[in-house]
Protein backbone atom coordinates (compact mmCIF):
# COMPACT_ATOMS: atom_id res chain seq x y z
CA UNK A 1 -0.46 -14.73 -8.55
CA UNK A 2 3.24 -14.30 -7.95
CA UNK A 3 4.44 -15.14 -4.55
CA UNK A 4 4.11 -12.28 -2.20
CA UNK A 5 1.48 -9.70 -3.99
CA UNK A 6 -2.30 -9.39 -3.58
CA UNK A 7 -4.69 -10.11 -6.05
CA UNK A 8 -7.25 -7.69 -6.05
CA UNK A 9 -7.84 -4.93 -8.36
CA UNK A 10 -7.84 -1.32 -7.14
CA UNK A 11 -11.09 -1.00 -6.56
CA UNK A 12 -11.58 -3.99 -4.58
CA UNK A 13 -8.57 -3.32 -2.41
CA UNK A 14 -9.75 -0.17 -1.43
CA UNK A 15 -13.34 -1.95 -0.51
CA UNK A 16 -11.25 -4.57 1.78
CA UNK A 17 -9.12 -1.34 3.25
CA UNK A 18 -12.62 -0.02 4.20
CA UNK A 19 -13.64 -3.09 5.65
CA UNK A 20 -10.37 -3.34 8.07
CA UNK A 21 -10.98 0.30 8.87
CA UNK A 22 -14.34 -0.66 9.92
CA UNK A 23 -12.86 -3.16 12.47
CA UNK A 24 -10.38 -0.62 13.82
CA UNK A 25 -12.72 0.65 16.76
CA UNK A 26 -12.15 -2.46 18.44
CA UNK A 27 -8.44 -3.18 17.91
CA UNK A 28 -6.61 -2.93 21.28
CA UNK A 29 -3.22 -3.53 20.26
CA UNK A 30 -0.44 -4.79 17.37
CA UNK A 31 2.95 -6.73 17.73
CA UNK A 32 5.45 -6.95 14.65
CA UNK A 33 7.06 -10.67 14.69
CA UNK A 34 9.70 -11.88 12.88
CA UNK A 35 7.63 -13.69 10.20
CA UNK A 36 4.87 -11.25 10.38
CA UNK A 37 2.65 -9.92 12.66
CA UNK A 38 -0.11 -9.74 15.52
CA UNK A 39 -3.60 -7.22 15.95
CA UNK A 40 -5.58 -7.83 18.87
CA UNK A 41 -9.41 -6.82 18.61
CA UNK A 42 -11.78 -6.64 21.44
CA UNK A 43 -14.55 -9.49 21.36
CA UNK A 44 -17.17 -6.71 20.83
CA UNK A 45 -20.61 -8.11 19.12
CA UNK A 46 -20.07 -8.97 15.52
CA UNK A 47 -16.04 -8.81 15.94
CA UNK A 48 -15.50 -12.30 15.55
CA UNK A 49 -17.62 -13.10 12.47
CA UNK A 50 -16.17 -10.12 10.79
CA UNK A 51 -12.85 -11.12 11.85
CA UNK A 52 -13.06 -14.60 10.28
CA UNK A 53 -14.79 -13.29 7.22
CA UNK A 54 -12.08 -11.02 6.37
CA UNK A 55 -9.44 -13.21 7.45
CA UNK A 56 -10.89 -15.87 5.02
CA UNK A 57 -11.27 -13.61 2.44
CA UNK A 58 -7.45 -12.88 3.03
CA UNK A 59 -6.28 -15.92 2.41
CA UNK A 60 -8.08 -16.12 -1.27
CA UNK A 61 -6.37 -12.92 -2.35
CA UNK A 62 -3.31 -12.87 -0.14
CA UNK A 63 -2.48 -16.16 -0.14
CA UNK A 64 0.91 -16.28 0.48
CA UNK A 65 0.47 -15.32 3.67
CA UNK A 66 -1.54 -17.47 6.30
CA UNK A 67 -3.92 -15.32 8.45
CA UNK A 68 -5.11 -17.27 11.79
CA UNK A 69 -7.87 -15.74 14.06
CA UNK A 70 -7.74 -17.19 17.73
CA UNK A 71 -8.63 -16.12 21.62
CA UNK A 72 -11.96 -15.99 22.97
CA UNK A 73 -13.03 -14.13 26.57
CA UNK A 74 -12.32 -10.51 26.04
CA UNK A 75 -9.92 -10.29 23.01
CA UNK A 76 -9.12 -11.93 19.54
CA UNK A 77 -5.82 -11.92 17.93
CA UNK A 78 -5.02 -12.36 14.51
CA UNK A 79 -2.06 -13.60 13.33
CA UNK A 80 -0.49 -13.46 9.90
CA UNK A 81 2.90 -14.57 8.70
CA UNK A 82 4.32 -15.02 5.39
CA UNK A 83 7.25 -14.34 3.30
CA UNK A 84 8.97 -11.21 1.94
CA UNK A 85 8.14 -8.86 0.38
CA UNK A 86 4.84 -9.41 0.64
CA UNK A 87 4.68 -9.77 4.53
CA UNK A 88 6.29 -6.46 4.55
CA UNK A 89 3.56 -4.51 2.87
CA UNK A 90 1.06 -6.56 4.99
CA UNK A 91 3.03 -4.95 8.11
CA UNK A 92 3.14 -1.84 6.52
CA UNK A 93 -0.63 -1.44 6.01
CA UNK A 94 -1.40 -3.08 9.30
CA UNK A 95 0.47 -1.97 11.35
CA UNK A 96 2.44 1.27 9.89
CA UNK A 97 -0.52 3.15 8.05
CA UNK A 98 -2.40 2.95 10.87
């Protein structure tokens, strides 16, 4: 994998897209950062599981990048930060294409 790119094929990307979709009904808010970015999700049943799944997942294809899942109560907030370029197109399909 060269530093800053995903490794999935097409198809499989576009299965993961899906899958963040599927989370967006509970996302409350998004931050840009300097070395990346924050989405906030509502603790909603099955939101944290799902969040850590895909966040784990992350890190085997997107590795560059580290993605953190935190909070408790009434939100969760994931957290990922990386270097360019590939943080960029992270924060482009996180928080831009949405």
């Amino acid at each position: 994998m060269t530093l800053g790119t995903c490794s999935l094929d097409d198809t499989a990307l576009e299965v993961r897209r899906a899958e963040w979709a599927a989370l967006d009904v509970h996302r409350v808010g998004a931050h840009d950062l300097p070395e990346g970015f924050t989405v906030t999700y509502r603790t909603d049943a099955g939101v944290a599981e799902e969040l850590e799944r895909l966040a784990a997942a992350e890190g085997g294809c997107c590795g560059f990048a580290t993605w953190d899942v935190s909070g408790g109560g009434d939100v969760l907030v994931l957290t990922v930060a990386g270097p360019d370029p590939g943080i960029s197109e992270l924060r482009r399909a996180f928080l831009t294409d949405r």
